[in-house]
Structure formats: C-alpha cells, structure tokens
Protein backbone atom coordinates (compact mmCIF):
# COMPACT_ATOMS: atom_id res chain seq x y z
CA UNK A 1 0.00 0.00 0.00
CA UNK A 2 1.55 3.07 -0.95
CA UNK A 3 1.58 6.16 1.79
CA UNK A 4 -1.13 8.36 2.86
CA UNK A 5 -1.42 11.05 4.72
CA UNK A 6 -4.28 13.81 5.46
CA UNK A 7 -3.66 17.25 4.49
CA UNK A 8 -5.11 19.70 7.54
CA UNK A 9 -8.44 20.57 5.80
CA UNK A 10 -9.14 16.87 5.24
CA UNK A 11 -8.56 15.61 8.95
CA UNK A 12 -10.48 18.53 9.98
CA UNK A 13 -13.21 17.72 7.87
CA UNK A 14 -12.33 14.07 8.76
CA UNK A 15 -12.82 15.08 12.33
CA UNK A 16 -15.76 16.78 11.71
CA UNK A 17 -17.51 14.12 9.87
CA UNK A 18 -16.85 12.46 13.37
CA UNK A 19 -18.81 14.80 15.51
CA UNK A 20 -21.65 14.20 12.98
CA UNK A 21 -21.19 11.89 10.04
CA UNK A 22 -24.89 13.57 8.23
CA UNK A 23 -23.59 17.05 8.70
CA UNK A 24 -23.57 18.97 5.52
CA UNK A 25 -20.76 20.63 3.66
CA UNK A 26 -22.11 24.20 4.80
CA UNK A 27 -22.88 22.28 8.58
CA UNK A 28 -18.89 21.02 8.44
CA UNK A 29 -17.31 24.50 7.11
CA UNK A 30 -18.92 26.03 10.23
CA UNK A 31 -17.58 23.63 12.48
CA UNK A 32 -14.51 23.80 11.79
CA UNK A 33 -14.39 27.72 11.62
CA UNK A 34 -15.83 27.78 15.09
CA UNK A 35 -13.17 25.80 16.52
CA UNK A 36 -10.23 27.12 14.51
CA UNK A 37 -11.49 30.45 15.08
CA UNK A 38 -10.60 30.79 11.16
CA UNK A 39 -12.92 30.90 7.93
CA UNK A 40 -13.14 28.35 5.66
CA UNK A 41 -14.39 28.17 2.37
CA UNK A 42 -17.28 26.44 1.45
CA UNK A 43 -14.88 24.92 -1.89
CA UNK A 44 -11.90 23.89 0.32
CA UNK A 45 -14.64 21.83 2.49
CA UNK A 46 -15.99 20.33 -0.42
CA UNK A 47 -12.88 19.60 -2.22
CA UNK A 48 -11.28 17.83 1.35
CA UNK A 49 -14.45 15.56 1.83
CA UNK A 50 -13.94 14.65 -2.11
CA UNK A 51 -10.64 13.78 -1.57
CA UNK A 52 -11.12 11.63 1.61
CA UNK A 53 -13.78 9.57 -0.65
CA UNK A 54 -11.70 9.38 -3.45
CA UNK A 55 -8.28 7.99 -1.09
CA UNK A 56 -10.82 5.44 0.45
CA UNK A 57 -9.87 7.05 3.91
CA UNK A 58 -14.03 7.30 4.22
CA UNK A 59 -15.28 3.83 2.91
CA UNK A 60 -19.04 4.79 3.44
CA UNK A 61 -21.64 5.65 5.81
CA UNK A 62 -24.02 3.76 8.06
CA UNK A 63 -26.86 4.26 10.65
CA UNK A 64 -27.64 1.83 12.90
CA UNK A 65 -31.70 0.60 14.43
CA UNK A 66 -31.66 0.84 18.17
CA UNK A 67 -33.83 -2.22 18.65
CA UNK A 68 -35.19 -1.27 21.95
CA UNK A 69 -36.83 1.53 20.59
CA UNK A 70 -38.83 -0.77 17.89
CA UNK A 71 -39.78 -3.09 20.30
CA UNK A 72 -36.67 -6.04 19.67
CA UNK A 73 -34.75 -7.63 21.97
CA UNK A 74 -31.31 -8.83 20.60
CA UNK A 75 -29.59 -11.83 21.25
CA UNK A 76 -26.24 -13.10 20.96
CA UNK A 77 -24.38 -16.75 20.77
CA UNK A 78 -21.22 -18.37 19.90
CA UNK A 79 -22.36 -21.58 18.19
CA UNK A 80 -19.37 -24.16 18.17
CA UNK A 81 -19.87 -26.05 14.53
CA UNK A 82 -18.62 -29.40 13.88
CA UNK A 83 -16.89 -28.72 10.74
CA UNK A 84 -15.68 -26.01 8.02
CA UNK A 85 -18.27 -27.66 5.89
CA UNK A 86 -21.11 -27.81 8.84
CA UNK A 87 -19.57 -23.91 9.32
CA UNK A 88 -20.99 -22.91 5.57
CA UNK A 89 -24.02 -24.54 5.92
CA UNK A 90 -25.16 -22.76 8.98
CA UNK A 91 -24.52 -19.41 7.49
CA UNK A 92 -26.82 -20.59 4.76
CA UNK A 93 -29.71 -21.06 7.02
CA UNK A 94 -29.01 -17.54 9.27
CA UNK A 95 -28.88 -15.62 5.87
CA UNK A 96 -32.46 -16.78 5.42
CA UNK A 97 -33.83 -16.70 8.91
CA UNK A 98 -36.11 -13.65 9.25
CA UNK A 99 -34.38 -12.12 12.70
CA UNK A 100 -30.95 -12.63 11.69
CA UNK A 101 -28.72 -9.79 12.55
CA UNK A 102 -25.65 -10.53 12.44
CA UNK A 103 -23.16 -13.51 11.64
CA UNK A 104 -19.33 -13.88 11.53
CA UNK A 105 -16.86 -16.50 12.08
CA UNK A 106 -15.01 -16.55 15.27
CA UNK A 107 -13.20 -18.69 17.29
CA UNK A 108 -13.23 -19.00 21.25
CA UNK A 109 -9.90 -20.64 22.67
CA UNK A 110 -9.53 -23.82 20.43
CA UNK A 111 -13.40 -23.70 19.34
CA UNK A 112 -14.17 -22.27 15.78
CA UNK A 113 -17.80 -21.31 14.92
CA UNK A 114 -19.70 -18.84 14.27
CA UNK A 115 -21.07 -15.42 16.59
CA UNK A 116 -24.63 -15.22 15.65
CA UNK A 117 -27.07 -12.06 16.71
CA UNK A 118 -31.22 -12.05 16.62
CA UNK A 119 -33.00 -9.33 17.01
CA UNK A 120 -36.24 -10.83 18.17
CA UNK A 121 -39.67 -9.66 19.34
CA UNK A 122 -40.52 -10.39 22.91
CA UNK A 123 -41.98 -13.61 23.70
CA UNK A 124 -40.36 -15.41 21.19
CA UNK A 125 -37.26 -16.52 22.82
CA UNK A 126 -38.45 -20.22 22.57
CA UNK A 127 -38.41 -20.23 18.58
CA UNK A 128 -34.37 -19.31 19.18
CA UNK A 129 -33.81 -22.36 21.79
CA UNK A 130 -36.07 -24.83 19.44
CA UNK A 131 -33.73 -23.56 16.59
CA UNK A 132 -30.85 -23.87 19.20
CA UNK A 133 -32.34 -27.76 19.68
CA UNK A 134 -32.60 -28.77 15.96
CA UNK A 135 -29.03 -27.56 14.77
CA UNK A 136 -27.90 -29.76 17.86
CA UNK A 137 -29.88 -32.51 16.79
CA UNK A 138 -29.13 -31.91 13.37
CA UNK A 139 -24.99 -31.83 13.70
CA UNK A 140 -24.72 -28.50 12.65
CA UNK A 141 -23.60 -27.17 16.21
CA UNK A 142 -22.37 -29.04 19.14
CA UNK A 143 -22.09 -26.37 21.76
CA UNK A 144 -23.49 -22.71 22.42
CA UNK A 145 -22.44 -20.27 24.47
CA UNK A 146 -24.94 -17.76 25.19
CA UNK A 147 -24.29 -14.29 25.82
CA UNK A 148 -27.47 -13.14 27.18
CA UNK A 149 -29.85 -9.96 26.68
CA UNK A 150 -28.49 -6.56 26.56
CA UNK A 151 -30.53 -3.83 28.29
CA UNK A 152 -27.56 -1.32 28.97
CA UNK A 153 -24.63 -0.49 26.91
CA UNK A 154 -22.04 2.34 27.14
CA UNK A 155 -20.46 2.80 24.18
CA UNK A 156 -17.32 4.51 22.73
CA UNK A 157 -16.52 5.64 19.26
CA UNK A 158 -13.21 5.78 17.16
CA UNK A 159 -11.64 9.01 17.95
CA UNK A 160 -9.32 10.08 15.30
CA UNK A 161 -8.12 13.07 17.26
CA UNK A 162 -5.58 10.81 18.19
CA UNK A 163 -4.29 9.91 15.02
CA UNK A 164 -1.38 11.95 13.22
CA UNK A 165 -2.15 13.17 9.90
CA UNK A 166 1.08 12.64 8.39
CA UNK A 167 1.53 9.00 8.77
CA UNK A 168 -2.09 7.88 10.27
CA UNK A 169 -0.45 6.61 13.56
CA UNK A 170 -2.03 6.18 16.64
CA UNK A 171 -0.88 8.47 19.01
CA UNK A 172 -3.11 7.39 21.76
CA UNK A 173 -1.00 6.47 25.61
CA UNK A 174 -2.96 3.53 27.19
CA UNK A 175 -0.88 3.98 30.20
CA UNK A 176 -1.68 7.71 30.76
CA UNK A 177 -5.34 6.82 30.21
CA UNK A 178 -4.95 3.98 32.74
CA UNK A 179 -3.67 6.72 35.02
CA UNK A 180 -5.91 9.48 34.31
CA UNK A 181 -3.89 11.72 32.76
CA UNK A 182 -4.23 10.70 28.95
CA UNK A 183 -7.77 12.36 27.85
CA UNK A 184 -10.53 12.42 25.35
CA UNK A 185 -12.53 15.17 25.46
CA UNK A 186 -14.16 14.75 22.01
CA UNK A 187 -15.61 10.98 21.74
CA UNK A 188 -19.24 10.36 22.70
CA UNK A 189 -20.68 7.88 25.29
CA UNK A 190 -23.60 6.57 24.73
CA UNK A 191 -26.08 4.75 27.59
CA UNK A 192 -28.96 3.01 26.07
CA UNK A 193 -31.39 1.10 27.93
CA UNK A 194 -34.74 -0.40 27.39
CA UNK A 195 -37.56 2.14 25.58
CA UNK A 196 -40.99 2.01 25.12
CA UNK A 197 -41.50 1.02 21.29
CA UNK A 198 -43.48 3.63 19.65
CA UNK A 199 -45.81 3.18 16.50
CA UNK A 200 -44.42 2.59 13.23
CA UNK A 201 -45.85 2.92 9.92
CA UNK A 202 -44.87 1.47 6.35
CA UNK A 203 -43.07 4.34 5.13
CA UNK A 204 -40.89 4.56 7.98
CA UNK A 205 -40.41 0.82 7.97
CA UNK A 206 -39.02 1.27 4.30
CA UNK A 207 -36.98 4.42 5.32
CA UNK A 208 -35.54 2.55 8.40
CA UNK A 209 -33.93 -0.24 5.50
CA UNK A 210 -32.90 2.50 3.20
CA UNK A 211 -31.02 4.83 5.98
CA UNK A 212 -29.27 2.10 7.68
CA UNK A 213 -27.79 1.47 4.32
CA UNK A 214 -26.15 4.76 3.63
CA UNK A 215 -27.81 7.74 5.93
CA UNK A 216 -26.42 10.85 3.75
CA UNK A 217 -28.43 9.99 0.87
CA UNK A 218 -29.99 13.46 -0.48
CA UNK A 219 -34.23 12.89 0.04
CA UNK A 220 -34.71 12.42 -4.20
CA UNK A 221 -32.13 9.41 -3.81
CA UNK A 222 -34.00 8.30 -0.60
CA UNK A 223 -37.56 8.21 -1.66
CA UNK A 224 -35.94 6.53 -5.38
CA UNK A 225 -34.24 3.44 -3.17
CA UNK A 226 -37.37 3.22 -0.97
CA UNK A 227 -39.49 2.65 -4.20
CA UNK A 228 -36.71 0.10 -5.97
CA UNK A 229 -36.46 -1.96 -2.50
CA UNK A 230 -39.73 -2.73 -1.79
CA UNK A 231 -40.47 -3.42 -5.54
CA UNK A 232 -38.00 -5.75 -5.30
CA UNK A 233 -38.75 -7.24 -1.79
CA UNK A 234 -42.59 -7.31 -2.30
CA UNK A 235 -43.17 -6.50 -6.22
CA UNK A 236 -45.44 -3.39 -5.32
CA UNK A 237 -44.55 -0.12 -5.20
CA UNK A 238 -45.31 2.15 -2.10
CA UNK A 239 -45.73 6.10 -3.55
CA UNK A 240 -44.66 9.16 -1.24
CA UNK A 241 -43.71 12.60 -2.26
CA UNK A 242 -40.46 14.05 -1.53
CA UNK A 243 -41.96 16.40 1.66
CA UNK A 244 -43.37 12.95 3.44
CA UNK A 245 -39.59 11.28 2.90
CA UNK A 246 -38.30 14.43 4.69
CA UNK A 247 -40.43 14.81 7.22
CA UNK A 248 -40.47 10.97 8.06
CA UNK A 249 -36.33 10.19 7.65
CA UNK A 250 -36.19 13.23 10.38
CA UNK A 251 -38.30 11.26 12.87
CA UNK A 252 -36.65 8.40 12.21
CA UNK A 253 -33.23 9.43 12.68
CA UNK A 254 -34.51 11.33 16.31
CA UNK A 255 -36.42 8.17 17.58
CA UNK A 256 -35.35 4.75 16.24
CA UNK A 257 -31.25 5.23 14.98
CA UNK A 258 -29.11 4.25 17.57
CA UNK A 259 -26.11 5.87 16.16
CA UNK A 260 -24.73 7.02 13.19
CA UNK A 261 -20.69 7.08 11.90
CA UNK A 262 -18.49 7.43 9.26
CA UNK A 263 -16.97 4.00 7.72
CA UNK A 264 -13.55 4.67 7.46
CA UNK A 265 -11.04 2.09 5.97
CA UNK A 266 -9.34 -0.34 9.10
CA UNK A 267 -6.65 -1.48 7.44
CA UNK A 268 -5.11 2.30 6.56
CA UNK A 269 -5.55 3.03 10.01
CA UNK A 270 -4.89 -0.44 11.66
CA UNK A 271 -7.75 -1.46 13.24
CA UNK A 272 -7.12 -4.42 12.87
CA UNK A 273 -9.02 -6.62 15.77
CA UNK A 274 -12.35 -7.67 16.40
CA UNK A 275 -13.09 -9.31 19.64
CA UNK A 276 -15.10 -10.27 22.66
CA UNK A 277 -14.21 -10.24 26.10
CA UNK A 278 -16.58 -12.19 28.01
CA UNK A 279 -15.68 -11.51 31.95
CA UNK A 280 -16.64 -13.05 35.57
CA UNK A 281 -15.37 -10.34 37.87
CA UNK A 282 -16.37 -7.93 41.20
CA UNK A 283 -18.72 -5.69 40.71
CA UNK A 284 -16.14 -2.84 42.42
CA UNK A 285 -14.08 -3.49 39.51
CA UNK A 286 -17.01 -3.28 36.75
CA UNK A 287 -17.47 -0.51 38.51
CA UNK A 288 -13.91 1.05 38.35
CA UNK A 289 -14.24 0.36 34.24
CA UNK A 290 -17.58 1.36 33.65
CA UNK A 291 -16.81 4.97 35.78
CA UNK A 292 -13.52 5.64 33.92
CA UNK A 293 -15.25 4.78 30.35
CA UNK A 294 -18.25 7.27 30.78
CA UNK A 295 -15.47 10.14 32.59
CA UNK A 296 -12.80 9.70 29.84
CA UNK A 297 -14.21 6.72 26.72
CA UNK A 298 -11.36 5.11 24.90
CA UNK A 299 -10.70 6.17 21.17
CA UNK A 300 -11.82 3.18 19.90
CA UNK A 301 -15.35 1.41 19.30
CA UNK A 302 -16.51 -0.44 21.75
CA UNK A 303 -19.90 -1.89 23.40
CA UNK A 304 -19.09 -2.35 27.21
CA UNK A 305 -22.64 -4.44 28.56
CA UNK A 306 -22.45 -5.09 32.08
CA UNK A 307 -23.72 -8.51 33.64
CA UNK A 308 -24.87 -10.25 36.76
CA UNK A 309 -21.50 -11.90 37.16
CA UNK A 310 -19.40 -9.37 35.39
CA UNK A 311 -19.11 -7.67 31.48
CA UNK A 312 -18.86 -8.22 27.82
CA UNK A 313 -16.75 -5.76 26.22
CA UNK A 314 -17.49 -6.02 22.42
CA UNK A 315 -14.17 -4.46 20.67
CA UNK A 316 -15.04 -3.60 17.29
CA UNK A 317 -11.96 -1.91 15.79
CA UNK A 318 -9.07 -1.59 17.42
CA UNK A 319 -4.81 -1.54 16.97
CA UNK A 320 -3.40 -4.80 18.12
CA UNK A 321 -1.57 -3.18 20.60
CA UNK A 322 -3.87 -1.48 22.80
CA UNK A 323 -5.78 -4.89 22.93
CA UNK A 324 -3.31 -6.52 24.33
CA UNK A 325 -2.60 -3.53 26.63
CA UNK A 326 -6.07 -3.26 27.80
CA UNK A 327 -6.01 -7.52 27.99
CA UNK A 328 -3.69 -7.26 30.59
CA UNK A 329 -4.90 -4.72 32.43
CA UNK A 330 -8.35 -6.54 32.66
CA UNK A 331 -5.84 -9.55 33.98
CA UNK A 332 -4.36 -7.23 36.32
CA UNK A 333 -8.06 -6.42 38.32
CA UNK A 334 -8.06 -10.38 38.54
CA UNK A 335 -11.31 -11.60 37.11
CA UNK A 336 -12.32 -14.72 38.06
CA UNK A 337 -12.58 -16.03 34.45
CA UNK A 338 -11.76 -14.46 31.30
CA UNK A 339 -13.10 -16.14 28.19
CA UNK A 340 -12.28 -13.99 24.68
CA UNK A 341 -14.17 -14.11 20.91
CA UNK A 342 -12.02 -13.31 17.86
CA UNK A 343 -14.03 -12.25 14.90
CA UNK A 344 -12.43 -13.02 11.92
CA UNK A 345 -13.13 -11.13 8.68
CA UNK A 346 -15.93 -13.51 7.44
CA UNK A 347 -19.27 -12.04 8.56
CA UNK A 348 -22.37 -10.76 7.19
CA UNK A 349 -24.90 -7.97 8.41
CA UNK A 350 -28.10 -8.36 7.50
CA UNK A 351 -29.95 -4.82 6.59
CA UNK A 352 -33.38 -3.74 8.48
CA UNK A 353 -35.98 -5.79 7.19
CA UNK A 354 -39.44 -4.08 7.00
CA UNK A 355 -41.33 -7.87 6.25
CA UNK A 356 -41.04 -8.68 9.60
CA UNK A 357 -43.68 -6.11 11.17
CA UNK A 358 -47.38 -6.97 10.44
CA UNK A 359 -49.01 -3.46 10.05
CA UNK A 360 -52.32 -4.55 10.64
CA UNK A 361 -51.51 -5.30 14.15
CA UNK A 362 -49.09 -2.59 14.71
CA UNK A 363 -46.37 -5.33 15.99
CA UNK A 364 -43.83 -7.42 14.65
CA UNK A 365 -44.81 -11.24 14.00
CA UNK A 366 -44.23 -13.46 16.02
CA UNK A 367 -45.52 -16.80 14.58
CA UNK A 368 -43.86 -20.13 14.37
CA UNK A 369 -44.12 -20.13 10.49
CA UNK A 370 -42.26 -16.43 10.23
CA UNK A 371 -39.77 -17.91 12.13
CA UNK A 372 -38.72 -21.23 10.67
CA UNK A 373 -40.88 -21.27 6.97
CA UNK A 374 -37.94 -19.91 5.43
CA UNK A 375 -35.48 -22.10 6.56
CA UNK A 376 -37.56 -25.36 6.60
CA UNK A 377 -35.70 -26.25 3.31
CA UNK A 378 -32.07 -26.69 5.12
CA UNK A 379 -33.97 -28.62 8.63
C-alpha cells in the first residue's frame, strides 16, 4: 500500500464528519471555523471531503436501528460447529432466517464457529432455543455459548483526534489513560437502555432499511431506493412525495437510529481486531471500568454491557496493541474467568428488514411459520 497522509483541511473535515457523520458541507465549514477560530471556504470543504472519498480514507456511511426503541430484543451466541463444511451450511440457514442480525466467524480458545445475533420480538425466545435444539440434533452445532440480553450499553466511538495526519499513527497512551492523565474530550458515550417502542408505519419501515444502508443519501435518492427496494422485496410499489420522505427520515433518525458514523477504511488506520471479552469479575471493579469509560471513553469502538457476574466488552476496531494492553490490564483487576471471541473477517450484516412487522396489528410477527418457513428447506 503506498503512503497516505491527510492534508489539515481533510482531517479537519475528517474530524468533523466524526462529531456528525450527516452534517452537511455548509454544517462542516462552520464547524470547523468555530473551533479554529478561522474561515473556511465552502470549496476547500468540499474539495477535502472529495478527496477523503476518493483515497478510500471514508469507505461509506451507516446508521444503525436501536432495537429497543422498535420493540426487539437482541440476542447473541457463539455456536461451536462441527466442521468447516457444517460452518458454511449454517450461514446458509441464518442468511435466510427472518431475525438474523448478524453472523461472523469466530473462534473462542480452540473452538471455531460462528457469533450469531437475533434481534427478536418479545416472547419469542423459545423459537431461538427450538432452533438452538434442531441444529444440535441436526450436527450442525455441538455447543453454544450464550451471551445473554443486553438492556444497557455504554459505548465509545473511534476518535481520530488521536491519530497523526502525516503518517495515520495512533498516538493514543494507554498507560496515561490507565492513570488518568491521557484524555478524550471529544468521543461520545452513549447509555442506552430499554424504551418504550413507539408506533411505526410502512413508510418509515421502508426508510428505516434505506437509511441504515447509507444515511447521507440526499431525500430524491431516498424516496428513489425506498421505491426500488420494496419493488424488489414485495413486487409493489409504495408512492410518497419528496416532503413525506423528509419529514419521516427526520423522525426516524430522532427516535429509532441508535447511532450514526463514518466508515472509514481499518486497514489504513490499523484497526485491525475484532473481539469479545466475556468476563466473571467484582462488581467494584465493573465498577472502576464502567466509571472511567463514561469520565474519559477510549478512542476506539466499543460496546461495554455489564452482567450479573461481570461484562462483555465487544471491541469492534481496534490496533493490536492497545488490545493486548487493555487484555492485561483486565488480567491485572483479577477476574475470576476471562473467556475472549475473535471475529475473523468472514461475517455478514443483514440490513433492516421491514417484512417482519405486520401493520395490521401494529407489531412485529411473532408466529412459528415467520420464524422457521424460510429455513424449513435446510432442517
């Protein structure tokens, strides 16, 4: 790979993009004038964020459903599989399973498999362990690890602040932010917990797919994607003006994204690991963590989900190095049992689905059919 670097406009506009990946050219010149205390023009703006698309430093951009605030609950295994063969088959049958979120292969001390995550409507749990019961039965998995229900999660975002433009190294000292004295004053915590779903109808269930596909999308783009998915999903067409696409992705984005970011490319900037740590520990250390997280977040992104016996820490990009340095400082609080997950780059997400939510009831569905029709074929 041949050198790159980021000129100042581009990592301010990189940084920017950061603070709020669906800010506007005119919303980003401002920003950065405000804290450079220096004008901008709106063409060196636009020509920076160009440039960052056209060096692949910005891959894309994505929005993500907080399912708590549609009324899922998500849930999240390691299946061990039997084979490389029984591996591929398996991934067959969760790309056509209706409340698949999320699949990648991973492997758990000498186990290989797969990490799996449902997004599932209440009450339905017992569809997942029947599931759970025929892939047993049927040889496709021989031991599952379940990682429970989520309820609370604080979370912390890449921080490029601590990156240096010229070379794209991480500047970042674990130790100081061990100590206190490294800080990161311009990542965002996030606490979610449980929210009372609100009422959805069709044209935000559409709007929901097309957003968490690319959020910047201009509204003429938007309503054009709406029409060509669900003609494709459902072979009708759903008509809305350009004012009720407005209106509606505006809603949307205030009460059912979770988050949004900016994709930027992990190998340039070496984050390089994906990984689980799965911990049995006091809760005065969980404690210890969770308080220095929310007062000072690490520059990387992260899910920390505290449980009865401990925490999962869900490491979704991050340097080799500071994983091992934050390993072994998670060794030196002395859990009681540390079991990791390594991701490796075979995975698939599965986009919002609007066919799962029966609009004549106003809920999702919930019957045995929705849940195992479509895979009957590989049971």
């Amino acid at each position: 790979m041949k050198h790159l670097y980021l000129d100042k406009n581009e990592y301010e506009v990189l940084l920017a993009l950061q603070r709020d990946p669906l800010a506007s050219i005119s919303d980003i010149r401002e920003d950065i004038s405000k804290r450079d205390s220096k004008e901008r023009s709106f063409y060196s703006v636009k020509k920076a964020f160009t440039s960052l698309l056209e060096k692949g430093i910005i891959k894309n951009f994505a929005a993500s459903i907080n399912p708590s605030k549609i009324g899922l609950e998500k849930r999240s295994y390691f299946f061990n599989t039997s084979s490389f063969k029984k591996t591929q088959e398996l991934e067959k049958i969760l790309d056509c399973h209706n409340y698949s979120r999320y699949r990648c292969r991973a492997i758990t001390g000498s186990k290989t498999g797969l990490y799996v995550e449902f997004e599932i409507p209440p009450g339905t749990e017992g569809y997942i362990e029947e599931l759970i019961e025929i892939l047993t039965k049927k040889q496709y998995i021989f031991n599952v690890l379940e990682l429970g229900k989520e309820e609370s999660v604080i979370q912390t975002n890449i921080n490029l602040k601590f990156i240096d433009p010229s070379s794209l190294q991480w500047t970042f000292n674990f130790d100081e932010w061990i100590n206190g004295n490294e800080k990161n004053d311009g990542n965002t915590i996030k606490i979610t917990s449980k929210i009372e779903k609100k009422k959805i109808n069709e044209t935000d269930l559409w709007l929901m797919r097309i957003l968490t596909i690319n959020p910047r999308q201009k509204n003429k783009d938007l309503l054009q994607k709406l029409q060509e998915e669900k003609k494709k999903l459902t072979g009708t067409e759903l008509r809305k003006d350009l004012t009720t696409i407005s209106r509606r992705k505006n809603y949307i984005l205030e009460n059912y994204i979770g988050d949004t970011q900016v994709l930027i490319d992990t190998e340039i900037f070496s984050l390089d690991v994906r990984m689980i740590f799965n911990v049995i520990m006091k809760k005065k250390y969980v404690e210890e963590i969770k308080k220095k997280l929310i007062n000072n977040p690490l520059p990387f992104r992260t899910n920390f989900v505290e449980t009865k016996k401990g925490f999962r820490w869900y490491i979704y990009r991050s340097p080799t190095s500071y994983v091992n340095q934050l390993t072994n400082w998670i060794w030196s609080m002395d859990p009681e049992c540390m079991r990791t997950i390594h991701w490796l780059p075979f995975g698939r997400l599965y986009w919002f689905y609007p066919l799962n939510y029966d609009l004549e009831i106003s809920d999702w569905k919930k019957s045995r059919e929705h849940f195992f029709d479509p895979i009957q074929k590989f049971l």
